[in-house]
Protein backbone atom coordinates (compact mmCIF):
# COMPACT_ATOMS: atom_id res chain seq x y z
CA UNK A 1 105.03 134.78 62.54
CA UNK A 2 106.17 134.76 65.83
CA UNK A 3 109.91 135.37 67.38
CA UNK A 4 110.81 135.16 71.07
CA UNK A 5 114.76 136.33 71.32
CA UNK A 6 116.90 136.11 74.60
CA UNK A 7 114.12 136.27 76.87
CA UNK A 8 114.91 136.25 80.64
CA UNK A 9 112.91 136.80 83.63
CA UNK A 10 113.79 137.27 87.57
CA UNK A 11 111.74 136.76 90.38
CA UNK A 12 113.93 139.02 92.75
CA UNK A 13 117.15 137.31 93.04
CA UNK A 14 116.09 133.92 91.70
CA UNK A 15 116.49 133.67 87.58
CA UNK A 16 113.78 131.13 86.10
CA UNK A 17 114.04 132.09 82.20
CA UNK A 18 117.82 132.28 81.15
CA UNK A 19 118.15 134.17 77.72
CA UNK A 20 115.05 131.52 75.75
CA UNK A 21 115.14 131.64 71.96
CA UNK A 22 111.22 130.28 70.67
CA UNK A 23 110.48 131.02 67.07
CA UNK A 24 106.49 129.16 65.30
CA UNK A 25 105.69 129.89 61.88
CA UNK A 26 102.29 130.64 60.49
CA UNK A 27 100.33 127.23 59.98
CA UNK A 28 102.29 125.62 62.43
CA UNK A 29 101.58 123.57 65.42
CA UNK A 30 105.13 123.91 67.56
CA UNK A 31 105.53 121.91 70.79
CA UNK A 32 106.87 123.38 73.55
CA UNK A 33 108.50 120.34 76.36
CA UNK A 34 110.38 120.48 79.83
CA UNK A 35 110.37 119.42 82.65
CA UNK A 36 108.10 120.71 85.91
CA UNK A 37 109.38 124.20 86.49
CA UNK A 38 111.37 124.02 83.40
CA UNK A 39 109.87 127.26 82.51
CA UNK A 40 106.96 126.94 80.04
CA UNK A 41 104.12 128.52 81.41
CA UNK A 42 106.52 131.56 82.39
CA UNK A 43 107.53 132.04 78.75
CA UNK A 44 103.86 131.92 77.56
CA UNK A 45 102.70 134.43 80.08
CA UNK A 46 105.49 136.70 78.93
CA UNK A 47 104.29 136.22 75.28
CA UNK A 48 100.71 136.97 76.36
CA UNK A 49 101.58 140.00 78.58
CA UNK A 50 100.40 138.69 82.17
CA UNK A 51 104.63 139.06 83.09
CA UNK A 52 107.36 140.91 81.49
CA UNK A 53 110.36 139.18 80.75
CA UNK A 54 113.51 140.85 82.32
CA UNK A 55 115.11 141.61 78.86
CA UNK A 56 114.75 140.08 75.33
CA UNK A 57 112.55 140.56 72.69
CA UNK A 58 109.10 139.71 71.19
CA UNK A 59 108.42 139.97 67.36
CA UNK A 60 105.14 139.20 65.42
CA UNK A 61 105.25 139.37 61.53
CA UNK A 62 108.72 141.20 62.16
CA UNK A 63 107.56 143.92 64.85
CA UNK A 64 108.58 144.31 67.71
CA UNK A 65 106.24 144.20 70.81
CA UNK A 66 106.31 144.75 74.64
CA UNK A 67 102.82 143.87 76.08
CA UNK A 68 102.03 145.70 79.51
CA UNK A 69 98.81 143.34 80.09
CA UNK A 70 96.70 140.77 78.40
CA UNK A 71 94.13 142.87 76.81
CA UNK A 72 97.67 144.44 74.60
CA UNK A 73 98.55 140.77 73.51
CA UNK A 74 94.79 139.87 72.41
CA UNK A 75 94.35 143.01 70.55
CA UNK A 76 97.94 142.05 68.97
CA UNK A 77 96.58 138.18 67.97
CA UNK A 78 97.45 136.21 70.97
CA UNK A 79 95.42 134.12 73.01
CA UNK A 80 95.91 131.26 75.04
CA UNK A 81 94.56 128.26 76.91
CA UNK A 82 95.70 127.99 80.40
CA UNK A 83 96.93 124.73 82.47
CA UNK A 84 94.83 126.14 85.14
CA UNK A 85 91.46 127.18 84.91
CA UNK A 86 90.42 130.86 84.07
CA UNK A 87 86.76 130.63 84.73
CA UNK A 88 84.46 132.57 86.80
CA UNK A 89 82.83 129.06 88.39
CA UNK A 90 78.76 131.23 89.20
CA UNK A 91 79.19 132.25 85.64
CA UNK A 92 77.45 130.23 82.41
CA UNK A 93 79.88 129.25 79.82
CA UNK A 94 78.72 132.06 77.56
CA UNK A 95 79.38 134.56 79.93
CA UNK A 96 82.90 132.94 80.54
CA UNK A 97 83.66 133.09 77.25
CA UNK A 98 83.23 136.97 76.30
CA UNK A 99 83.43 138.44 79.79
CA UNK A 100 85.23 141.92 79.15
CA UNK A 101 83.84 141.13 75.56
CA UNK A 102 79.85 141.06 75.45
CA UNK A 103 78.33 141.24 72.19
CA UNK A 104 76.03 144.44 72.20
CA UNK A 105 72.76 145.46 69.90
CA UNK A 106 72.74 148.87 68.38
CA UNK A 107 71.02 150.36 72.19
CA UNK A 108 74.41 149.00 73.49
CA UNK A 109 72.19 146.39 75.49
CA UNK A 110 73.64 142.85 75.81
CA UNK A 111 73.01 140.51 72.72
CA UNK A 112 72.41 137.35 74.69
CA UNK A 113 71.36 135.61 71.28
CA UNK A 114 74.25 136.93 69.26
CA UNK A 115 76.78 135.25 71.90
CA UNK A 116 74.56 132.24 72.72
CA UNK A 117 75.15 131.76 68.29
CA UNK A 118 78.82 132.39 68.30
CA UNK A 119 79.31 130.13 71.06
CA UNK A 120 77.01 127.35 69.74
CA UNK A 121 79.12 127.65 66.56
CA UNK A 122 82.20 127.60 68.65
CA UNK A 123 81.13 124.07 70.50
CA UNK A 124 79.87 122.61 66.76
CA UNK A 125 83.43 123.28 65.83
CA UNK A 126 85.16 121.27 68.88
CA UNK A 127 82.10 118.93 68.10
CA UNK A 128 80.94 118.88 71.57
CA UNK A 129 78.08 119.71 73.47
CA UNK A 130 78.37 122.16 76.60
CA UNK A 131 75.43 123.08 78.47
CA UNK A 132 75.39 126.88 77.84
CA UNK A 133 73.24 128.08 80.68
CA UNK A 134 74.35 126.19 82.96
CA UNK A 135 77.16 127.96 85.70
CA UNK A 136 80.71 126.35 85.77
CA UNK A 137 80.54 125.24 88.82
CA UNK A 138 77.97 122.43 88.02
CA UNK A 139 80.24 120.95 84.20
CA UNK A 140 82.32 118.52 84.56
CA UNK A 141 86.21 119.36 84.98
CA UNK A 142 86.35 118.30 81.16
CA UNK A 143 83.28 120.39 79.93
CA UNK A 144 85.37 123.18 81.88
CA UNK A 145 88.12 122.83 79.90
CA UNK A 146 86.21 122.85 75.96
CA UNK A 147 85.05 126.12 77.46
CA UNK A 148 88.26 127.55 77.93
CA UNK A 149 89.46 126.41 74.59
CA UNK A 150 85.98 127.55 73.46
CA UNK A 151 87.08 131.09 74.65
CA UNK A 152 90.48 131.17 73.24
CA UNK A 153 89.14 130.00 69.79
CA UNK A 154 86.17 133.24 69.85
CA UNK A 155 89.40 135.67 70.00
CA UNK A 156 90.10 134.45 66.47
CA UNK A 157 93.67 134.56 67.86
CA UNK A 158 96.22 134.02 65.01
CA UNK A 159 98.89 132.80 67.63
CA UNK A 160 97.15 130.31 69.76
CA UNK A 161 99.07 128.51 73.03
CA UNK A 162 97.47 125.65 74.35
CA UNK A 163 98.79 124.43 77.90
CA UNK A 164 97.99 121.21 78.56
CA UNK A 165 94.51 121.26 77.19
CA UNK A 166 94.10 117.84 77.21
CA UNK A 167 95.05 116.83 80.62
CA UNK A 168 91.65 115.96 81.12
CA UNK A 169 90.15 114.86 78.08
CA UNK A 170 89.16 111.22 77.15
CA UNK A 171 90.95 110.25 73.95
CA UNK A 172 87.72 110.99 71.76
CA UNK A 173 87.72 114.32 72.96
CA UNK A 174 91.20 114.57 72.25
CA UNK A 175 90.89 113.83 68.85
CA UNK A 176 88.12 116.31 68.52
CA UNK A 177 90.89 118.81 69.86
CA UNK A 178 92.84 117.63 67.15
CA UNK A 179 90.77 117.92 64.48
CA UNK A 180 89.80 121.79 64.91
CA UNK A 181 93.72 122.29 65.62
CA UNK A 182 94.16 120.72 61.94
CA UNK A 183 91.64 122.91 60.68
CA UNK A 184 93.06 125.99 62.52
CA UNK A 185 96.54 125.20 61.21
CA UNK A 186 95.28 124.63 57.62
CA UNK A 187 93.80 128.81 58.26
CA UNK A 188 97.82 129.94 59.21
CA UNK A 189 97.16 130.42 62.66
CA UNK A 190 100.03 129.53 64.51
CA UNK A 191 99.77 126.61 67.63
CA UNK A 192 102.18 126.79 70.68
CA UNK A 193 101.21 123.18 71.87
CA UNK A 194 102.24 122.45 75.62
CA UNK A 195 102.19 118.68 76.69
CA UNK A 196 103.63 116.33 78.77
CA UNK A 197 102.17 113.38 76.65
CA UNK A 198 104.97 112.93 73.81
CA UNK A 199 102.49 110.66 72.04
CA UNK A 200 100.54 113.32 71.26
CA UNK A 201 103.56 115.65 70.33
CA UNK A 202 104.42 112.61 67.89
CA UNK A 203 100.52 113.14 66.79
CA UNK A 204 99.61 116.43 66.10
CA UNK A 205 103.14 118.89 66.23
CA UNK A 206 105.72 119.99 63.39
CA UNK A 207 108.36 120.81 65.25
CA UNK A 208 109.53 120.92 69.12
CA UNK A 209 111.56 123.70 71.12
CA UNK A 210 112.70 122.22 75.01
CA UNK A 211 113.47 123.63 77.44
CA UNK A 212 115.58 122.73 81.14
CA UNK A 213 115.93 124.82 84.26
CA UNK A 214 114.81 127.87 82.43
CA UNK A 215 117.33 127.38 79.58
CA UNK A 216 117.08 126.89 76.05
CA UNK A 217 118.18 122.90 74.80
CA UNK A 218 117.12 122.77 71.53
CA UNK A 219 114.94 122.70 68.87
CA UNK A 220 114.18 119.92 65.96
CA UNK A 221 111.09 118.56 63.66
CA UNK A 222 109.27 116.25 64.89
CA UNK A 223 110.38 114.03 61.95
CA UNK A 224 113.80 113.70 63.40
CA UNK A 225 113.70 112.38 66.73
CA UNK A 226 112.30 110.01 69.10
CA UNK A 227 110.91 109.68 72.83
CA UNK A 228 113.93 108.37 74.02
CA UNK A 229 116.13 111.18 72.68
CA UNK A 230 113.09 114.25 73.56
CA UNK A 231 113.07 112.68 77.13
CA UNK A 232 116.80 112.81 77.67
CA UNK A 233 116.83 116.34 75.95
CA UNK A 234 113.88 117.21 78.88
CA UNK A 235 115.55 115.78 81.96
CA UNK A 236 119.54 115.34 81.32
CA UNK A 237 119.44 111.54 81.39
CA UNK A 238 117.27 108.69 80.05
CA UNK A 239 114.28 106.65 81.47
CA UNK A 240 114.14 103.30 80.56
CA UNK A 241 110.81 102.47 82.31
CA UNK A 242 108.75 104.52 83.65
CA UNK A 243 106.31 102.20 85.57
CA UNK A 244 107.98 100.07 88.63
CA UNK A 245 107.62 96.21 88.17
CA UNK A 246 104.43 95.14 89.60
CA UNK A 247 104.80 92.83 93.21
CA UNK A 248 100.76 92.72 94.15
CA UNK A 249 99.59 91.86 96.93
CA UNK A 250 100.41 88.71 99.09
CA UNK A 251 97.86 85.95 98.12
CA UNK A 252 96.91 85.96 102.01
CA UNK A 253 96.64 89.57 101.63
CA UNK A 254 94.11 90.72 103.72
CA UNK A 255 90.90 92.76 102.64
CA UNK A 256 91.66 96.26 103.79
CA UNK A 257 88.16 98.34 102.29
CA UNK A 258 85.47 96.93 100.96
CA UNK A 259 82.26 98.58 99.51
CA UNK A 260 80.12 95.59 99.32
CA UNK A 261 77.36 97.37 97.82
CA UNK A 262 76.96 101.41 96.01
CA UNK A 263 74.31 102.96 94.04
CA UNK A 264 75.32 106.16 92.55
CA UNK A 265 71.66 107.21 92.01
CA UNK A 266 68.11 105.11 92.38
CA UNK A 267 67.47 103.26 89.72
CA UNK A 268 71.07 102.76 88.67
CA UNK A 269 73.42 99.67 89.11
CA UNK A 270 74.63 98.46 91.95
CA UNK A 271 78.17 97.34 92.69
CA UNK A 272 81.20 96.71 94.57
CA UNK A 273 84.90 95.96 94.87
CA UNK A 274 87.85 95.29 97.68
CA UNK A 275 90.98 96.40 98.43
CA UNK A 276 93.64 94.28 99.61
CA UNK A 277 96.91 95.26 101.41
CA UNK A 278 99.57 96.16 98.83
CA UNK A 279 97.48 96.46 95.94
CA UNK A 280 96.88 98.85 93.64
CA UNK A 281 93.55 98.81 92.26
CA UNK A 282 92.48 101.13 89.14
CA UNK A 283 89.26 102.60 88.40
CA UNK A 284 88.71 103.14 84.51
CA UNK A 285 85.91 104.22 82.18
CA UNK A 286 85.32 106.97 80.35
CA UNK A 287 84.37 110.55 81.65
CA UNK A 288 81.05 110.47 83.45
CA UNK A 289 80.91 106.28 84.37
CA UNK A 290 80.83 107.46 87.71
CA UNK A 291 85.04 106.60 88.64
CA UNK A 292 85.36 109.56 91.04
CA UNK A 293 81.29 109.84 91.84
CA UNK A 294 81.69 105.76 93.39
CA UNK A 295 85.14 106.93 95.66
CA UNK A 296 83.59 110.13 97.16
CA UNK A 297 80.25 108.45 97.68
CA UNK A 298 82.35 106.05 100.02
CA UNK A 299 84.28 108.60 101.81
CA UNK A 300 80.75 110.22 102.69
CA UNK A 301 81.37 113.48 100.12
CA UNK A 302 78.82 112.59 97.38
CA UNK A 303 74.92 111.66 98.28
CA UNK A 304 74.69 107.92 96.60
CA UNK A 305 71.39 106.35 97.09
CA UNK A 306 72.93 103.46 98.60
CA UNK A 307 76.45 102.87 99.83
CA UNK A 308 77.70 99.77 102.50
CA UNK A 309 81.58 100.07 103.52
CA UNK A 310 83.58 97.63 105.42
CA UNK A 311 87.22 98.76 107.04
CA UNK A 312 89.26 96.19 107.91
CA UNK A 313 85.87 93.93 107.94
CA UNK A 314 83.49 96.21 110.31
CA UNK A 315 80.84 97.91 108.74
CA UNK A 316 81.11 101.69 108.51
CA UNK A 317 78.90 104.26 106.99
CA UNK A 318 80.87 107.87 106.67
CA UNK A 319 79.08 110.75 106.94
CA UNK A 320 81.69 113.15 105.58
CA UNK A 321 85.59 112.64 104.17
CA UNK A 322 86.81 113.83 107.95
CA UNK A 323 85.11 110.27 109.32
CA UNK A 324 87.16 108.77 106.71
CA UNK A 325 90.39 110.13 107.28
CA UNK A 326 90.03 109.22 110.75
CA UNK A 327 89.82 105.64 109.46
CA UNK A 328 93.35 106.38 107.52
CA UNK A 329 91.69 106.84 104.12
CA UNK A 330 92.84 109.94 102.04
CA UNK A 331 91.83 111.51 98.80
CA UNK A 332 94.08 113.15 96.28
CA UNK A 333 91.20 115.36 94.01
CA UNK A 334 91.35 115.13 90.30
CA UNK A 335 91.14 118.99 90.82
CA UNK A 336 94.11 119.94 93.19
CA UNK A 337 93.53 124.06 92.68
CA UNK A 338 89.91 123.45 93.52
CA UNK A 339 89.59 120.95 96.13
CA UNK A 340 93.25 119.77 97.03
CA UNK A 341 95.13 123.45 98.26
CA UNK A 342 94.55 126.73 99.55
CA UNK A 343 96.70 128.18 97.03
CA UNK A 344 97.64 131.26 99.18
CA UNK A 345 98.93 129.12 101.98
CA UNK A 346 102.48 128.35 101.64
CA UNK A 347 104.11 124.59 101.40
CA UNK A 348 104.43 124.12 104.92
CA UNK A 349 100.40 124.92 105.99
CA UNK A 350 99.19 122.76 103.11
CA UNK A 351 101.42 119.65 103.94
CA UNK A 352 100.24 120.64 107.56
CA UNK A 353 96.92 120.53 106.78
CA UNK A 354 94.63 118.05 108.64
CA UNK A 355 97.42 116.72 110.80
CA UNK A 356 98.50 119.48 113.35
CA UNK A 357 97.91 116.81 116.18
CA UNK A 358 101.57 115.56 114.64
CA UNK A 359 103.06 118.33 116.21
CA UNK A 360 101.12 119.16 119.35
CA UNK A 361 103.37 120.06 122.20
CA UNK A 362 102.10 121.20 125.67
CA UNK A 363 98.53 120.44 124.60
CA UNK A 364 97.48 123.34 122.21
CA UNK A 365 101.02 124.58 121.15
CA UNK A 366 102.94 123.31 117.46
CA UNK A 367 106.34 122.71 117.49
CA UNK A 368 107.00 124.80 114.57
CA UNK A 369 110.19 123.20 114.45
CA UNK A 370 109.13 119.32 113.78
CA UNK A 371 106.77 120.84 111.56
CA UNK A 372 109.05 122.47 109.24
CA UNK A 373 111.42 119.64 109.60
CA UNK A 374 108.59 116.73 108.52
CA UNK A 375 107.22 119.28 105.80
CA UNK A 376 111.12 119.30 104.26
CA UNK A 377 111.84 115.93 104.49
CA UNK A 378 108.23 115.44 102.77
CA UNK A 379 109.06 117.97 100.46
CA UNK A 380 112.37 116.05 99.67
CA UNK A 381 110.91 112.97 99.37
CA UNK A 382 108.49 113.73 96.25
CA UNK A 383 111.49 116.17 94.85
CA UNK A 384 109.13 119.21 95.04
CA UNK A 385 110.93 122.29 93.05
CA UNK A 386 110.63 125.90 95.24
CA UNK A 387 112.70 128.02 97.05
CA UNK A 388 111.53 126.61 100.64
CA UNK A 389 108.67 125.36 102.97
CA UNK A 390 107.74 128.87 102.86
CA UNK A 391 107.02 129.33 99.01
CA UNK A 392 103.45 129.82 98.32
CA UNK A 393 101.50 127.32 96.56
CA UNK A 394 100.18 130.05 93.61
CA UNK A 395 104.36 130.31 92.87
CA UNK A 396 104.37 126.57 91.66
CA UNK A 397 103.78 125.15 88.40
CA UNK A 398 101.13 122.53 88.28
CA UNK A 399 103.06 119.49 88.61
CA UNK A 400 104.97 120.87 91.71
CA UNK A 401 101.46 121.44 93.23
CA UNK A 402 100.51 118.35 92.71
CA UNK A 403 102.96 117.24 94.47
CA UNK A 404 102.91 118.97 97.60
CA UNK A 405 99.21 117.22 97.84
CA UNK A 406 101.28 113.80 97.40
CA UNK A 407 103.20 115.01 100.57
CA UNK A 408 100.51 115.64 102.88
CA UNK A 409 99.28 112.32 102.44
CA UNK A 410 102.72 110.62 102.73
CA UNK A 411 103.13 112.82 105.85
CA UNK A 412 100.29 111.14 107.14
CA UNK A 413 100.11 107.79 108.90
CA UNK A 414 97.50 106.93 105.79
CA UNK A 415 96.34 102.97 105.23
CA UNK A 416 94.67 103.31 102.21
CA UNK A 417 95.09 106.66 99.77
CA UNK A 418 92.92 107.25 96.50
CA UNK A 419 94.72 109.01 93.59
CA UNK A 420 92.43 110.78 91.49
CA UNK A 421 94.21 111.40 88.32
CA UNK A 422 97.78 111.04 90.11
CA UNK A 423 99.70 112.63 87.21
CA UNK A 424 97.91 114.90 85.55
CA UNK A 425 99.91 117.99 84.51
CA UNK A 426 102.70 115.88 85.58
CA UNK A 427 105.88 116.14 83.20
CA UNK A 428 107.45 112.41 82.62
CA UNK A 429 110.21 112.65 84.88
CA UNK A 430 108.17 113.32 87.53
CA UNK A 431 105.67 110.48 87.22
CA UNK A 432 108.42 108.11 87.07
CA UNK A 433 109.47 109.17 90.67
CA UNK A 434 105.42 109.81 91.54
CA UNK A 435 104.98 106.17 90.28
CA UNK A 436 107.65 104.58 92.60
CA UNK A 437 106.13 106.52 95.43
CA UNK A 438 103.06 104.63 94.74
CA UNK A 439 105.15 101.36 94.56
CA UNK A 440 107.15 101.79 97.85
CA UNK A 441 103.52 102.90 99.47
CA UNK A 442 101.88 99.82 98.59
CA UNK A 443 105.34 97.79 99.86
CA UNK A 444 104.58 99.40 103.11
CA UNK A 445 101.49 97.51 103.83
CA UNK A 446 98.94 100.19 102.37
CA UNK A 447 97.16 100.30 99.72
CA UNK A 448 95.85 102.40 96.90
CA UNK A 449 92.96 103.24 94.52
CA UNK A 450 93.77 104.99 91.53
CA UNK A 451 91.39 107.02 88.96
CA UNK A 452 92.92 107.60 86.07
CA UNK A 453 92.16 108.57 82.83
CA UNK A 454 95.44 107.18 80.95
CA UNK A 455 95.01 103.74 79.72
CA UNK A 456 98.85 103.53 79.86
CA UNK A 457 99.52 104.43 83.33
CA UNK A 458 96.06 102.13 84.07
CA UNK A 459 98.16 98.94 82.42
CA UNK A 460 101.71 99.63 84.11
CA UNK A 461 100.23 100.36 87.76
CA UNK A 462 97.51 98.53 88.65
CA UNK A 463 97.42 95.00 90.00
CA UNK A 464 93.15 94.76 89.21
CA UNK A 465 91.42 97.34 87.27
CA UNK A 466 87.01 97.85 88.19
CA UNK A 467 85.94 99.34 84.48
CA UNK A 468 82.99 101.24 84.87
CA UNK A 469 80.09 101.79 82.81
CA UNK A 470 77.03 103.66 83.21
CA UNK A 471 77.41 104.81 86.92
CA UNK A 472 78.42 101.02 88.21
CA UNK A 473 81.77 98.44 87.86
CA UNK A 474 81.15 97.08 84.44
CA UNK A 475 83.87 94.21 85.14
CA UNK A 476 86.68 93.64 86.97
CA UNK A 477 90.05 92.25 84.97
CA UNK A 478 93.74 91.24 86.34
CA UNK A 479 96.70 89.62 85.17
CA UNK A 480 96.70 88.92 81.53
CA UNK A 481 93.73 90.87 80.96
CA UNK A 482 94.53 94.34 81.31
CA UNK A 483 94.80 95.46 78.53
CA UNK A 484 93.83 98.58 76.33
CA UNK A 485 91.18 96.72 74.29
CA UNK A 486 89.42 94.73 77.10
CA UNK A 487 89.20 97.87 79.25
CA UNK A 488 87.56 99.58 76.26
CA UNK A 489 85.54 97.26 75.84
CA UNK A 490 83.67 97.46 79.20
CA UNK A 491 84.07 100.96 79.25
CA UNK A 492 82.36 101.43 76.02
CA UNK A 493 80.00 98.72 75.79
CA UNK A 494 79.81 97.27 79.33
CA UNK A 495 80.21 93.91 77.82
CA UNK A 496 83.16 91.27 77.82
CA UNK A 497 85.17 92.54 74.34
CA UNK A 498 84.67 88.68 73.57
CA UNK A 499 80.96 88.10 73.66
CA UNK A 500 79.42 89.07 69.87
């Protein structure tokens, strides 16, 4: 159904796409794999028109196409489900979904009841329900992201790329994914799948195309390879582990943060946890327990009903994240586009960001100099792909975004940093090196809180895990008992996995 021949792109001098061959049949799902900057999301916004490729070729069902814009590739069959976010956030999901596209009665007034139907139907297919009058701003970043599969799926595209759609969805919604991808590969559509979770390429894909450094590698079934041999085809050499041995903290470790006491709303449970120096200490639970709600209510950025915090023993009650920062406490957002850049700042002003006094000179001057030499050796440090400190942050792919948040931090003097969803949209290679970061942070003295939605990366990284439940720390296992099923088990049921 679909061919992409010798397609190569230039951004003025600099090549990214050199001469990619991509070919997905009708009822196919066909996973697409590389590397960070490896030149994906490039190739699928040449297919869908947003940039045109240099020279090559498109062909669907043998014709040849050149699309000047989106609107050319939907009318042609094409739609797609971007890493990042398309929405309009003070618009409901309805109105999301056929902006440019209303439904109209026979006045050519808007058919509010025709769209609120097709989009019900649209959710009862993904088997999930999404408030539909409700504006984007206020869903949840996963209720976000049904709605822009939601929107993809009301195109009735018959070539349909999915970009890391389920970056953040728990592994029930994932299967629900699944399920209408089945069903939409059973009607001949054609899937373009885009992950950097090979268990799920293992899951749901036919066949797999990779790519490196903008070039073509290789493609095979999925039937006739591996991890080990897809990872080494993504990155030039093999990873044999990709989570750094666990040291822990000392047993005289002292207790860096502790929130003796947080109510996420009146009436709801109340808990707490501590930190120690050199731990890393994971918050799981499914989507909603109130993970991320329980860390911003203690750096003062979400109104709990009740929240007691001791630093380094002495109470302290922030009013707003700046108080905490102060304190050396940091936040990496689970939504880095949203709340951890300002996308049209380059590298240097984001890793800059909140930490000018660094570079003070003669009171109110920056030595632009140290400043561009910390923000490269930062930039270094977390292996950040881009032509220079000067690159814009809307030039990067995702992963390479994320970690230029990663650098600010680790360009500040931080004591205690919480991850929100550290890798997501993070290719393997990179969260090896993003993983050892973490490591050589916590061997420093400091100490971290992760959020994470990956039971793997939960099990290899975390000295204690705090399961939540309900809005409150369901339990709190270490050592032999992290595992998959206890952590479940709280999560789920908010009871020890052994008690009948």
């Amino acid at each position: 159904m679909l061919q992409l021949t010798g397609i190569k792109k230039s951004f003025g001098n600099i090549q990214v796409l050199h001469g990619v061959d991509l070919d997905v049949k009708a009822g196919e799902v066909h996973a697409l794999l590389g590397e960070n900057g490896a030149g994906k999301s490039t190739l699928m916004k040449i297919l869908t028109g947003i940039l045109q490729a240099t020279s090559g070729r498109i062909t669907i069902d043998g014709r040849e196409h050149r699309f000047a814009n989106y609107d050319e590739a939907i009318a042609a069959g094409i739609g797609i489900v971007f890493q990042e976010f398309s929405l309009i956030p003070y618009l409901t999901a309805v109105e999301n979904m056929f902006l440019a596209r209303e439904m109209r009665s026979g006045l050519g007034l808007l058919d509010r009841k025709a769209m609120q139907a097709r989009a019900r139907e649209i959710f009862a297919r993904l088997e999930v329900d999404v408030p539909l009058d409700v504006p984007i701003a206020r869903l949840s970043v996963a209720e976000q992201q049904f709605v822009e599969i939601a929107k993809a799926l009301s195109l009735e595209a018959r070539i349909l790329v999915l970009d890391e759609p389920t970056a953040t969805l728990t592994p029930t919604e994932v299967a629900h994914l699944f399920k209408v991808m089945r069903e939409l590969r059973k009607q001949g559509v054609a899937l373009v799948f885009i992950s950097h979770h090979l268990e799920e390429i293992f899951e749901i894909c036919d066949r797999i195309t990779v790519l490196r450094d903008g070039e073509f590698v290789g493609s095979c079934m999925v039937s006739d390879t591996d991890t080990d041999r897809l990872v080494e085809m993504m990155v030039g050499r093999r990873i044999e582990n990709s989570f750094p041995p666990k040291s822990g903290p000392r047993p005289d470790a002292r207790v860096m943060l502790e929130c003796e006491e947080i109510q996420l709303r009146k009436g709801g449970p109340v808990s707490g946890f501590e930190l120690r120096e050199g731990e890393i200490l994971g918050f799981a639970g499914l989507v909603g327990s109130g993970r991320t709600e329980t860390a911003l209510a203690m750096l003062g950025a979400y109104p709990a009903a009740r929240c007691k915090v001791l630093v380094d023993g002495e109470e302290t009650r922030f009013k707003e994240p700046a108080e905490a920062l102060a304190h050396g406490i940091g936040l990496l957002p689970e939504s880095r586009k949203e709340q951890g850049l300002i996308t049209s700042f380059p590298i240097l002003q984001n890793i800059s960001l909140n930490n000018y006094g660094k570079y003070r000179r003669r009171h109110w001057f920056i030595d632009l100099r140290k400043e561009r030499a910390c923000t490269e050796a930062a930039m270094e440090q977390v292996r950040v792909k881009a032509q220079g400190p000067l690159a814009r942050i809307d030039t990067l792919s995702g992963g390479n975004q994320q970690k230029v948040v990663i650098a600010r931090w680790l360009n500040h003097q931080m004591k205690v940093l919480i991850f929100d969803e550290p890798t997501r949209g993070i290719d393997v290679g990179a969260k090896a090196e993003i993983y050892q970061l973490m490591r050589d942070f916590t061997a420093q003295g400091c100490a971290i809180i992760m959020i994470s939605s990956e039971l793997p990366e939960v099990i290899g990284m975390s000295d204690r895990v705090c399961v939540f439940n309900s809005g409150g720390i369901a339990a709190t296992v270490e050592g032999e008992a992290i595992t998959s099923e206890e952590i479940m088990t709280h999560a789920t049921t908010g009871r020890d996995r052994h008690v009948a």
